[in-house]
N, C-alpha and C. Protein backbone atom coordinates (compact mmCIF):
# COMPACT_ATOMS: atom_id res chain seq x y z
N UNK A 1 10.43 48.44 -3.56
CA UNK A 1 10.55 47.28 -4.42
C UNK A 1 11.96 47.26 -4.99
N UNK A 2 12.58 46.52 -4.95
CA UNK A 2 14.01 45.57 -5.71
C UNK A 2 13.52 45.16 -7.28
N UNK A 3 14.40 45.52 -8.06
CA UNK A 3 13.99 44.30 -9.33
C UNK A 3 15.45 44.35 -9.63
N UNK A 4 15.31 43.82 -10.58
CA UNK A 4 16.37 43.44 -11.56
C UNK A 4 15.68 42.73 -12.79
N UNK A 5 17.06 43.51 -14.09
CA UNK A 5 16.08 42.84 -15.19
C UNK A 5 17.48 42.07 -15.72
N UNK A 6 17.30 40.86 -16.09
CA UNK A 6 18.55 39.75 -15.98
C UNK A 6 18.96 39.87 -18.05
N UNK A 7 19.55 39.58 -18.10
CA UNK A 7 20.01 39.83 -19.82
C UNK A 7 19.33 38.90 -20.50
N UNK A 8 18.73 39.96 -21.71
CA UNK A 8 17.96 39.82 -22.89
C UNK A 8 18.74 39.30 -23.99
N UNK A 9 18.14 38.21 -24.66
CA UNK A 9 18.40 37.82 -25.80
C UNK A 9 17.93 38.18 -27.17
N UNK A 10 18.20 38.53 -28.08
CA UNK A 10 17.19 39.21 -29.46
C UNK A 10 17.06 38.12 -30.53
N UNK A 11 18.12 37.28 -30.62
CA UNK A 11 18.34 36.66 -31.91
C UNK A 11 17.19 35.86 -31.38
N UNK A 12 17.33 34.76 -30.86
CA UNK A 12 15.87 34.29 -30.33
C UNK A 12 15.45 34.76 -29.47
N UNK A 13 13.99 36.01 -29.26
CA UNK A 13 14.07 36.92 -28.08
C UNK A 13 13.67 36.01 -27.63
N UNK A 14 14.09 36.37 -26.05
CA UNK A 14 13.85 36.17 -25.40
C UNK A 14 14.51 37.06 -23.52
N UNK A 15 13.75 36.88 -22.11
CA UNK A 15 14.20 37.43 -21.56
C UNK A 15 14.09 36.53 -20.30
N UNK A 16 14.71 37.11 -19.13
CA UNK A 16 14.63 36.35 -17.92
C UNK A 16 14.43 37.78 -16.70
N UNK A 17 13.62 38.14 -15.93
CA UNK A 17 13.30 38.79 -15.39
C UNK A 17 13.00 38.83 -13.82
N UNK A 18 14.03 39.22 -13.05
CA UNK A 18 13.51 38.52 -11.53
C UNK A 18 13.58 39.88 -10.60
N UNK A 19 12.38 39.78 -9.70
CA UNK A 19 11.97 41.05 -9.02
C UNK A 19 11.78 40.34 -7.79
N UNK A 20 12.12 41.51 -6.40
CA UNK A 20 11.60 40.77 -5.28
C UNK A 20 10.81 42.35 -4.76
N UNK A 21 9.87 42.20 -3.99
CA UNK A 21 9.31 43.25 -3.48
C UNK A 21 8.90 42.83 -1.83
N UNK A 22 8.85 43.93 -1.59
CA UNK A 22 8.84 43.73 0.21
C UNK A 22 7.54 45.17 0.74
N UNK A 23 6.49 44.21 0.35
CA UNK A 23 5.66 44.67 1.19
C UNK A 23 4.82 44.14 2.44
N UNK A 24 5.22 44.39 3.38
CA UNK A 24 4.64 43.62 4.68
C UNK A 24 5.41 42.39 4.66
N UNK A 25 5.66 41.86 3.52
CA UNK A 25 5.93 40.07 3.48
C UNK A 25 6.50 40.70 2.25
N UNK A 26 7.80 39.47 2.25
CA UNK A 26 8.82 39.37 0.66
C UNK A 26 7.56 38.62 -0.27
N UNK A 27 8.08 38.87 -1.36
CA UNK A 27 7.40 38.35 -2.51
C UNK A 27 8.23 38.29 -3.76
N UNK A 28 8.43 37.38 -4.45
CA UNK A 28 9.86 37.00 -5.20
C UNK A 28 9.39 36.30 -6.40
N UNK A 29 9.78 36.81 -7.98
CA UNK A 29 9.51 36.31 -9.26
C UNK A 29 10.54 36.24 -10.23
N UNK A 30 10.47 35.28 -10.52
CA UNK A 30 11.32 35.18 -11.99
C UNK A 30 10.40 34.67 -13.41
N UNK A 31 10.65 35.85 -14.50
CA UNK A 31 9.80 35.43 -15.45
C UNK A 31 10.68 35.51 -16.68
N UNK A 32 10.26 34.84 -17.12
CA UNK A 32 11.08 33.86 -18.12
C UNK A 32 9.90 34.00 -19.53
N UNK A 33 10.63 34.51 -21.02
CA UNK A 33 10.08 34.23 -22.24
C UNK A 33 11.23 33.95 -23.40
N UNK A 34 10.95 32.46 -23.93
CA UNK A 34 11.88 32.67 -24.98
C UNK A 34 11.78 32.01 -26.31
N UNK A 35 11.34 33.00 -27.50
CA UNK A 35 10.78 32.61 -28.00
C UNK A 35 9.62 32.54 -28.31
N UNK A 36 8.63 31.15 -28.23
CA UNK A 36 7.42 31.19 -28.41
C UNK A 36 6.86 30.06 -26.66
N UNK A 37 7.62 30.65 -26.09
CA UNK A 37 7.13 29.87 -24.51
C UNK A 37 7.55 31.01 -23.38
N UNK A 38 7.04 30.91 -22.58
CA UNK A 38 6.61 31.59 -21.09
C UNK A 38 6.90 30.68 -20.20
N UNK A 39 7.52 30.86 -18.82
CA UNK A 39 7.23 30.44 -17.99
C UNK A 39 7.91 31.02 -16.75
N UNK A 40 8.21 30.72 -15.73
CA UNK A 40 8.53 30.74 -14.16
C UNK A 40 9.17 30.10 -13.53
N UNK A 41 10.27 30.60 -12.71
CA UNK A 41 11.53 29.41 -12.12
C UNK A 41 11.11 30.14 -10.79
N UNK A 42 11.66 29.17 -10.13
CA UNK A 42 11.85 29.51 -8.30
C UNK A 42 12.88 29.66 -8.04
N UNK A 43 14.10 29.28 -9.61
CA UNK A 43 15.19 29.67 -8.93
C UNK A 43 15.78 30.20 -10.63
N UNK A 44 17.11 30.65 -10.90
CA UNK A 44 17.52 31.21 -12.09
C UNK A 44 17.99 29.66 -12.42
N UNK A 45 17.59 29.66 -13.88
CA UNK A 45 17.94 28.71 -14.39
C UNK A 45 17.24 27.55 -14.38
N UNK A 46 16.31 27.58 -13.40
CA UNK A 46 15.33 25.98 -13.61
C UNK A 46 15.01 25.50 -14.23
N UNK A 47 15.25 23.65 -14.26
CA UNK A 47 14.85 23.01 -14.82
C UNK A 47 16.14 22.65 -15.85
N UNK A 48 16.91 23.62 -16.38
CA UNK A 48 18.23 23.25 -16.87
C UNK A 48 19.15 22.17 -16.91
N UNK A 49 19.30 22.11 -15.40
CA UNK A 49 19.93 20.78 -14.77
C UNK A 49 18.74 19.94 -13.93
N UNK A 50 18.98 18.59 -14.53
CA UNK A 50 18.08 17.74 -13.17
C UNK A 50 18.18 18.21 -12.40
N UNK A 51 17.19 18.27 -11.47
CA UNK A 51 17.10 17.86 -10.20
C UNK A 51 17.43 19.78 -9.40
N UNK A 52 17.47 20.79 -10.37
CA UNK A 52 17.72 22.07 -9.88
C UNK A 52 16.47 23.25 -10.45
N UNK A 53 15.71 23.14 -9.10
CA UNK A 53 15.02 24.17 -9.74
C UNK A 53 13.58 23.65 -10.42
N UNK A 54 12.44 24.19 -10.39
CA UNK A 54 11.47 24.13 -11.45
C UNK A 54 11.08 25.13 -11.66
N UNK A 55 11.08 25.01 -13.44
CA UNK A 55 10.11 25.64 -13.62
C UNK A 55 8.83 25.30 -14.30
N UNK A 56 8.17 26.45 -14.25
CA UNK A 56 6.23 26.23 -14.50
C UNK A 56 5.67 26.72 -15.87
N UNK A 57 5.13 26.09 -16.67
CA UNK A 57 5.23 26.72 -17.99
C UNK A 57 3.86 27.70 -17.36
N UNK A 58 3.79 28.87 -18.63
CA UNK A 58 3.00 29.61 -18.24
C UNK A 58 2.63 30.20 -19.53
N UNK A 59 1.92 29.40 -20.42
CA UNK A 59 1.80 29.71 -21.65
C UNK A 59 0.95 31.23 -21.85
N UNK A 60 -0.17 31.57 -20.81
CA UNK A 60 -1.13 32.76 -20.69
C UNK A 60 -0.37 34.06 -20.57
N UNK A 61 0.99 34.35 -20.13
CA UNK A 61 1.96 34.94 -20.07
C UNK A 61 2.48 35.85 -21.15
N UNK A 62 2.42 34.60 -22.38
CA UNK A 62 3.17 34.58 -23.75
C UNK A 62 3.50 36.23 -24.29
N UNK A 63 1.80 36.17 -24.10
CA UNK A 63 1.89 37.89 -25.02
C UNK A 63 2.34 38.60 -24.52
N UNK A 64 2.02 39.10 -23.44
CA UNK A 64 2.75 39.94 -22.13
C UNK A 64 3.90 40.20 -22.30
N UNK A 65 4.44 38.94 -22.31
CA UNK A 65 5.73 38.91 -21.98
C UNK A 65 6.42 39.56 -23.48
N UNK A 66 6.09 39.17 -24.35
CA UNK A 66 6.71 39.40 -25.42
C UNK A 66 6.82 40.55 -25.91
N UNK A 67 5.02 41.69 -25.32
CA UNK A 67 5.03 43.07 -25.35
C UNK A 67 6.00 43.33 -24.67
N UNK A 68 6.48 43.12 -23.33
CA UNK A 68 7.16 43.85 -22.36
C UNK A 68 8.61 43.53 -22.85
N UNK A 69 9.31 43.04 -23.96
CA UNK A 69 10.11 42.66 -24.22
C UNK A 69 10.45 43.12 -25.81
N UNK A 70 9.80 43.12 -26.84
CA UNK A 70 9.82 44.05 -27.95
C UNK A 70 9.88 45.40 -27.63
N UNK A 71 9.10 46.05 -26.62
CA UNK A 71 8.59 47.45 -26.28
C UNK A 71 10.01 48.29 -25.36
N UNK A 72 10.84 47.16 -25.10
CA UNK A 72 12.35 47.63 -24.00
C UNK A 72 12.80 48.67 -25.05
N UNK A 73 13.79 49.72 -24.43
CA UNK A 73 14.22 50.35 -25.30
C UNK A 73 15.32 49.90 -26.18
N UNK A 74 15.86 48.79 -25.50
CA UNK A 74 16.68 47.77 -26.75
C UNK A 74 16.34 47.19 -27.83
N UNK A 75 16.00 46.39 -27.45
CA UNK A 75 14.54 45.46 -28.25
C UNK A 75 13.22 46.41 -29.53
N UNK A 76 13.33 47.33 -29.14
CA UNK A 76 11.93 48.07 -29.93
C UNK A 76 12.67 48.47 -31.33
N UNK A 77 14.06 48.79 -31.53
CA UNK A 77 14.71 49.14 -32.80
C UNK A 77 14.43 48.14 -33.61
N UNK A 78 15.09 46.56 -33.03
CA UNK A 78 14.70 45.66 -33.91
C UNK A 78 13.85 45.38 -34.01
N UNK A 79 12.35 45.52 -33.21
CA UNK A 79 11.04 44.88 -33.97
C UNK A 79 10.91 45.80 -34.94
N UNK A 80 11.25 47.09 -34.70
CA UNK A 80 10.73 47.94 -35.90
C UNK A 80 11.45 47.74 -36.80
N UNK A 81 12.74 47.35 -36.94
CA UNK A 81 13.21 47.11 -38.25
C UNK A 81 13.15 45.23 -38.91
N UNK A 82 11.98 44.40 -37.64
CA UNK A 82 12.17 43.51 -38.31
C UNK A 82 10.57 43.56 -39.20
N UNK A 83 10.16 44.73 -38.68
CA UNK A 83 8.35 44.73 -39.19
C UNK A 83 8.50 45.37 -40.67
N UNK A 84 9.88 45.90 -41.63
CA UNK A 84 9.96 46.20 -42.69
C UNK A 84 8.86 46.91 -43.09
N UNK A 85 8.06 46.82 -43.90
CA UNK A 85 7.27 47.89 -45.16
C UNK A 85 5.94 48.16 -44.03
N UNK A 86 5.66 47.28 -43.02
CA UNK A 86 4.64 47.47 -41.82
C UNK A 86 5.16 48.71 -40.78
N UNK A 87 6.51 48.91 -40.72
CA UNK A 87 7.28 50.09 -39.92
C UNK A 87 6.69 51.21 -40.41
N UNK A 88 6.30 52.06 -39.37
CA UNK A 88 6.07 53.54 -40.14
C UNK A 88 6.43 54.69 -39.21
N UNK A 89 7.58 55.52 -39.59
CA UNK A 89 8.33 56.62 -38.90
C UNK A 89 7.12 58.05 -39.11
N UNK A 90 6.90 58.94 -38.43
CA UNK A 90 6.86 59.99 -38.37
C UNK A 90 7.10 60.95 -37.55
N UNK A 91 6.94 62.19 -37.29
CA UNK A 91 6.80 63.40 -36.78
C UNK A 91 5.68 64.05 -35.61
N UNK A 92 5.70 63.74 -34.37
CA UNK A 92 4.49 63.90 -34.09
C UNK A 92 5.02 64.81 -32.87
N UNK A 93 4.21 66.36 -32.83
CA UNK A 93 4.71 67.27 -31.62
C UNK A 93 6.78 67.41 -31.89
N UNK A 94 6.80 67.49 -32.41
CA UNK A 94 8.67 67.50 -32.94
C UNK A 94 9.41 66.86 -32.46
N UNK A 95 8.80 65.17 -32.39
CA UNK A 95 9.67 64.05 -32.31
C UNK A 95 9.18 63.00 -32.98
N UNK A 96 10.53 62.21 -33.16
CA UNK A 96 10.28 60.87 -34.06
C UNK A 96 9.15 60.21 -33.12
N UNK A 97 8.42 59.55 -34.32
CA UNK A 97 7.68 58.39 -33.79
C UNK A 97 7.64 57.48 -34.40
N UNK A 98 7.70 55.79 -33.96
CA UNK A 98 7.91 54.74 -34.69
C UNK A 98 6.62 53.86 -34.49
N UNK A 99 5.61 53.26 -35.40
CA UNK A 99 4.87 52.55 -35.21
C UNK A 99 5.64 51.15 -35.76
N UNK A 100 5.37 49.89 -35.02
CA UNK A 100 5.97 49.34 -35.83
C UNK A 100 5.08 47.71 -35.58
N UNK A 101 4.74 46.12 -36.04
CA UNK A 101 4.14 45.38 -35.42
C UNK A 101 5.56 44.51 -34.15
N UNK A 102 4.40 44.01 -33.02
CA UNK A 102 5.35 43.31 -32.00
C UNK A 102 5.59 41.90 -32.85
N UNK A 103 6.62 41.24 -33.23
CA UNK A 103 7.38 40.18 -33.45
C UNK A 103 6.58 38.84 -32.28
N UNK A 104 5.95 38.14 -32.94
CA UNK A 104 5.05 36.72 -32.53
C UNK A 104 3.76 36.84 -31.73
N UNK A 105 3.74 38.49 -32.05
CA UNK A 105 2.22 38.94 -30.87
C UNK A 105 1.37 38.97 -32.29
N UNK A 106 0.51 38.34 -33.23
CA UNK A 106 -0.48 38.84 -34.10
C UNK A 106 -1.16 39.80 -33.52
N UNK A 107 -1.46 40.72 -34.18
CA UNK A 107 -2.63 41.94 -34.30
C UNK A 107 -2.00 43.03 -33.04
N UNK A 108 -0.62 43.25 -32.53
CA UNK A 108 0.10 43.79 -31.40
C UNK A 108 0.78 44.67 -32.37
N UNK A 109 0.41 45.87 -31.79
CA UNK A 109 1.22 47.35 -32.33
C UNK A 109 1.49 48.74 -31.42
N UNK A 110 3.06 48.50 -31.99
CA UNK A 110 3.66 49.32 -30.78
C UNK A 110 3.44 51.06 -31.36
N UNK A 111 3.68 51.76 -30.80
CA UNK A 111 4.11 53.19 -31.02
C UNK A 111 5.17 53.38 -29.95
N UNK A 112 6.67 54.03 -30.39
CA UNK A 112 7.29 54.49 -29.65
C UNK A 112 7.47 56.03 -30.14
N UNK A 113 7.69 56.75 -29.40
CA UNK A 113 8.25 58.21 -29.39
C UNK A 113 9.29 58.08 -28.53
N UNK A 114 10.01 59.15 -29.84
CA UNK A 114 11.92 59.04 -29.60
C UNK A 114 12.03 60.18 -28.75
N UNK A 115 13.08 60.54 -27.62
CA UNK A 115 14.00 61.58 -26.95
C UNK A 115 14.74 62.64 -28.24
N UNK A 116 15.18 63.32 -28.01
CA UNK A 116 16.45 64.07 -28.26
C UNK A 116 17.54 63.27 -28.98
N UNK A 117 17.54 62.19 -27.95
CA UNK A 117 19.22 61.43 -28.60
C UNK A 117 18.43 60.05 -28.96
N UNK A 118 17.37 60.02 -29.53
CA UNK A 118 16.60 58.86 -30.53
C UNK A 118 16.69 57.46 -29.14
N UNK A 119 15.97 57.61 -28.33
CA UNK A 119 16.05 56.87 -27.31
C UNK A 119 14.52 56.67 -26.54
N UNK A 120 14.22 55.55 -26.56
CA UNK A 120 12.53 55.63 -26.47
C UNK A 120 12.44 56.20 -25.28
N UNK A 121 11.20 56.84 -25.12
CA UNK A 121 10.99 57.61 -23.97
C UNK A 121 9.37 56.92 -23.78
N UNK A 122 8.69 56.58 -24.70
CA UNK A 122 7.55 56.35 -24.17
C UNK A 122 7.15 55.46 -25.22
N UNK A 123 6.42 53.86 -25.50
CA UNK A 123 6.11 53.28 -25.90
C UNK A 123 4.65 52.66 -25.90
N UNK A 124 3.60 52.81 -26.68
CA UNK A 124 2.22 52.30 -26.44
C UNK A 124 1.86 50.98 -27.05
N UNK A 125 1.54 50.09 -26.68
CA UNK A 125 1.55 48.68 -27.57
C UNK A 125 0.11 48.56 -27.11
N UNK A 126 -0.95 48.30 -27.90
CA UNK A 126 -1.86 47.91 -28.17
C UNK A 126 -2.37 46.37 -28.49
N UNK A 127 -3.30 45.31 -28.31
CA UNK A 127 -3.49 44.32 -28.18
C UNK A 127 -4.61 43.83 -27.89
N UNK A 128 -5.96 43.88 -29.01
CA UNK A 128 -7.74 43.87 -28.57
C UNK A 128 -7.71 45.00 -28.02
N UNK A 129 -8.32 44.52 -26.45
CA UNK A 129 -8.83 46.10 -25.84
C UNK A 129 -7.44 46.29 -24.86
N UNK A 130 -6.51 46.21 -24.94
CA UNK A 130 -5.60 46.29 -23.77
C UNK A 130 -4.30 46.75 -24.59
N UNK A 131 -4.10 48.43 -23.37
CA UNK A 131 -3.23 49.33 -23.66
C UNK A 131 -2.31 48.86 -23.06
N UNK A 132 -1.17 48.92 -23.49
CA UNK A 132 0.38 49.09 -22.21
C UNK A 132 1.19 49.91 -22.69
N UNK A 133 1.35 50.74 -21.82
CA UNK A 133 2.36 51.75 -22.04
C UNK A 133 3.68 51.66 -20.99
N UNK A 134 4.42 52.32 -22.01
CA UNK A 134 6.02 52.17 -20.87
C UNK A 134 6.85 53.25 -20.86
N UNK A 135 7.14 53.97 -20.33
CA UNK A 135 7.56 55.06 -19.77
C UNK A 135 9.25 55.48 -19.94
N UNK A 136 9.77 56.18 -20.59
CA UNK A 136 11.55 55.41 -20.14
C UNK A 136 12.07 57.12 -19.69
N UNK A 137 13.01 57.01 -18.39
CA UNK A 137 13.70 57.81 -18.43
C UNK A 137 14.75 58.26 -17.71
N UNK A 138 15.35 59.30 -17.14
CA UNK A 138 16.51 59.50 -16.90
C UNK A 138 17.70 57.84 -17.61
N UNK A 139 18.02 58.39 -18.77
CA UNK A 139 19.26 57.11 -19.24
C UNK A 139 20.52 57.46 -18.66
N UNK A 140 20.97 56.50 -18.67
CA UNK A 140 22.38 56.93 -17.87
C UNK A 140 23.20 55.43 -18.38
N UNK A 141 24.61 55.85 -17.85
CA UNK A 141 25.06 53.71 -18.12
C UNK A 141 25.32 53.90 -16.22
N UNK A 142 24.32 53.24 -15.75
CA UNK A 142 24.21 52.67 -14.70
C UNK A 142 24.97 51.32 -13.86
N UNK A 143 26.25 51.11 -15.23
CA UNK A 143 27.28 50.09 -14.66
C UNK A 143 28.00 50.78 -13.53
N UNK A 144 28.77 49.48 -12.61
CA UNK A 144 29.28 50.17 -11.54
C UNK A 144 30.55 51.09 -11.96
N UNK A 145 31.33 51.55 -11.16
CA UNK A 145 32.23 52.72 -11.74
C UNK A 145 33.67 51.78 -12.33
N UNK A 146 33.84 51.05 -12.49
CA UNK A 146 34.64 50.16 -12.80
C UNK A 146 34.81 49.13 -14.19
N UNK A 147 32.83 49.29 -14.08
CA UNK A 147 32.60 48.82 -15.55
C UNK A 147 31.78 49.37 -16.49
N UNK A 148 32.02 50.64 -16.71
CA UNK A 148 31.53 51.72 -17.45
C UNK A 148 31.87 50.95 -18.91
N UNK A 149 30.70 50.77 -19.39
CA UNK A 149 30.25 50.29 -21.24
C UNK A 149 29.82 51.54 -21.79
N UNK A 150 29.52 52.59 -21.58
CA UNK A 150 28.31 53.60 -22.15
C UNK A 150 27.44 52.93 -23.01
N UNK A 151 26.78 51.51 -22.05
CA UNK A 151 25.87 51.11 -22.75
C UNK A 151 24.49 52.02 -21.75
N UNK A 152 23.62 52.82 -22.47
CA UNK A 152 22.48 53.87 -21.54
C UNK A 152 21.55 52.67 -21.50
N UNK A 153 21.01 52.89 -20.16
CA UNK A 153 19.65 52.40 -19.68
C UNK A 153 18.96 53.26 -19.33
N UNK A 154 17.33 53.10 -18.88
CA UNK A 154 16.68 54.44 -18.84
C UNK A 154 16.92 54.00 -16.79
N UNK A 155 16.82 55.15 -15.92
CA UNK A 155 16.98 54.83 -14.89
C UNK A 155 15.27 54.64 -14.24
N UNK A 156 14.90 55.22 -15.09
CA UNK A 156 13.26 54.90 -13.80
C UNK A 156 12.54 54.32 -15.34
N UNK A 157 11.74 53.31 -14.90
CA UNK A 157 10.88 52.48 -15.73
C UNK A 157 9.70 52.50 -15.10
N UNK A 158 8.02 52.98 -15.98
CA UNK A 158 6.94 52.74 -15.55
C UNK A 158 6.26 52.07 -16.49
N UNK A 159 5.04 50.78 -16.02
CA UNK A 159 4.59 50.37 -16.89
C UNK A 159 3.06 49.90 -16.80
N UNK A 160 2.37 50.49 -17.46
CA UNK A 160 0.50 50.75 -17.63
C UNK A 160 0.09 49.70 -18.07
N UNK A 161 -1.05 48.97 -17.67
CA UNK A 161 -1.71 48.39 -18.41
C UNK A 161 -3.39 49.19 -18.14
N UNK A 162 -3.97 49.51 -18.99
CA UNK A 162 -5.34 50.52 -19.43
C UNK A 162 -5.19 51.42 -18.19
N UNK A 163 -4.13 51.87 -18.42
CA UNK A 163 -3.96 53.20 -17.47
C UNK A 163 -4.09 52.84 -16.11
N UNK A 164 -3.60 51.36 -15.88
CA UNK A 164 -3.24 51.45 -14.53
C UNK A 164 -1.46 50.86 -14.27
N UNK A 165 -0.56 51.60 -13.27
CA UNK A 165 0.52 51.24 -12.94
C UNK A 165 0.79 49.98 -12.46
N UNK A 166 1.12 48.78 -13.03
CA UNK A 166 1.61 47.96 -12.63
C UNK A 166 3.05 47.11 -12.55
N UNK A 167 3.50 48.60 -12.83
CA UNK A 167 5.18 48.22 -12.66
C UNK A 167 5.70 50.07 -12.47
N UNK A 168 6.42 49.73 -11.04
CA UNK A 168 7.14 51.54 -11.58
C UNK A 168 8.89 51.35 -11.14
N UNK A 169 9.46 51.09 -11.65
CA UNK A 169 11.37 51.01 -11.11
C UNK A 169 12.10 51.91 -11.32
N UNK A 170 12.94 52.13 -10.12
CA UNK A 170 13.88 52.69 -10.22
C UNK A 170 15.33 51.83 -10.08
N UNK A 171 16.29 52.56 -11.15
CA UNK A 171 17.33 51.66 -11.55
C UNK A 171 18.45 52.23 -10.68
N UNK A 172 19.07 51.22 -10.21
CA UNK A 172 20.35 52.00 -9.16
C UNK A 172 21.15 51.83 -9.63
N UNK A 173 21.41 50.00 -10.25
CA UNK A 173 22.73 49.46 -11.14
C UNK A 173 22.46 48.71 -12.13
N UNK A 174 22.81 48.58 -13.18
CA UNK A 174 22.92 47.51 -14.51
C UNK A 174 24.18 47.01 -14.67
N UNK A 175 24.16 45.41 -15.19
CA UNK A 175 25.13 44.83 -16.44
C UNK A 175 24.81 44.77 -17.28
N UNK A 176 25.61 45.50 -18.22
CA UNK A 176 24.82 45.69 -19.53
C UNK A 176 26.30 44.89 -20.51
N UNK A 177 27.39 44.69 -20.09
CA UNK A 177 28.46 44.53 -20.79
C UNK A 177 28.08 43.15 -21.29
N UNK A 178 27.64 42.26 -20.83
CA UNK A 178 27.26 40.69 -21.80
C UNK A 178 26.10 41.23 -22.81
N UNK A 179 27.09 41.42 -24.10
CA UNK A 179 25.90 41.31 -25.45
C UNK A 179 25.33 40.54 -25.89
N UNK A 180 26.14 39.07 -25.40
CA UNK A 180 25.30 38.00 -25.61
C UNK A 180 24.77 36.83 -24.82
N UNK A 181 23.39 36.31 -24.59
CA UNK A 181 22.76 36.20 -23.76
C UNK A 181 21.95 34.86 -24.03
N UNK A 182 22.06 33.59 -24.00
CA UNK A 182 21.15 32.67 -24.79
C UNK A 182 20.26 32.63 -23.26
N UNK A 183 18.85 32.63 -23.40
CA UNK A 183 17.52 31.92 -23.08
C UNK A 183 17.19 30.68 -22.87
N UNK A 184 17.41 29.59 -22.55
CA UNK A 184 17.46 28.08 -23.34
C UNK A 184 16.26 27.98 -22.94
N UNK A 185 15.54 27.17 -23.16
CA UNK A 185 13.74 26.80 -22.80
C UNK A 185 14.11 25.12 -22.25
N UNK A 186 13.93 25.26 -20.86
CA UNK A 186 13.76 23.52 -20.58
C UNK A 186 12.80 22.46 -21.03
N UNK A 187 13.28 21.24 -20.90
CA UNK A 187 12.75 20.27 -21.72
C UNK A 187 11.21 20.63 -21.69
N UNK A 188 11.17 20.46 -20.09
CA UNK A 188 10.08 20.37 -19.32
C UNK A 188 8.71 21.74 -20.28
N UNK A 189 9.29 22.80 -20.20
CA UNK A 189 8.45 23.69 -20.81
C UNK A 189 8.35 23.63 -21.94
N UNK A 190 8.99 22.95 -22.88
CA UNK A 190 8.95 22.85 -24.34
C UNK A 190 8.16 21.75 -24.42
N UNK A 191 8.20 20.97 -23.68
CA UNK A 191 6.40 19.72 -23.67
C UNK A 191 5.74 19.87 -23.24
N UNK A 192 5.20 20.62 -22.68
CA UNK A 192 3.96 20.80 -21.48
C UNK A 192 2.81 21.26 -22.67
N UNK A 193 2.05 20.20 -22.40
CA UNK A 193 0.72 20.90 -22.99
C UNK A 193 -0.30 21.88 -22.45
């Protein structure tokens, strides 16, 4: 499997996410959350410009998406510091652990446990009856040798839902150097009932 994870936005989270996998037959996704909408392009950017691209709103998505996107090891500092007096740090087996709530998920609560160098290594977000856990490791800055940021990514990503694998990556390369990243939500998905 190929993925790529395309640059995240925080101020209004949001993310854009496109994977292709090749089993027997290609199979190709782009998923898209920003904000308080979900959806799906066939191509990057759909729907942006007339006549380029659609995309599909996908409101059932929402939460998902938003776990898998608070719970990143980028992203999880600020939900926990946007969840204030709800944040709760402790000590568990002789590492930090951060409980903190997911940002537009009601009743969604993460637990991360920190590395060595305070770097999530493993994240549990909870949601009714449905676990997801996410895995982070070997970090490295995975830019090419030319555009070394020492911004760290984790290099292999796994991700559970009630203890089953439905995501496992390995990272070969990142851009991590654009800090800033707008999401825009097309017309089209911002009306769809």
């Amino acid at each position: 499997m190929q993925a790529r994870e395309l640059p995240r936005e925080h101020q209004l989270p949001g993310f854009r996410y496109a994977c292709s996998v090749y089993v027997g037959q290609s199979r190709k996704a782009i998923e898209v959350v920003s904000g308080a909408f979900a959806w799906d392009e066939d191509i990057v950017g759909a729907g942006l410009v007339p006549g380029r691209g659609t995309p599909s709103p996908n409101r059932a998505a929402l939460n998902e998406r938003l776990i898998r996107l608070w719970s990143s090891p980028q992203a999880a500092p600020k939900a926990a510091a946007a969840g204030g007096e709800n944040t709760k740090v402790a000590i568990e087996d002789g590492k930090p652990v951060v409980t903190f709530p997911i940002p537009g998920v009601p009743g969604a609560i993460a637990k991360a446990t920190l590395n060595a160098e305070n770097q999530a290594e493993y994240v549990q977000t909870k949601l009714g009856n449905v676990v997801t856990e996410f895995i982070y490791e070997k970090y490295d800055d995975y830019n090419p040798p030319d555009d070394k940021v020492y911004g760290y990514f984790p290099g292999h990503i796994v991700e559970k839902r009630n203890g089953v694998t439905v995501l496992d990556l390995t990272i070969t390369q990142t851009d991590v150097g654009n800090l800033y990243v707008a999401v825009p939500v097309p017309e089209s998905v911002r009306t769809a009932r």
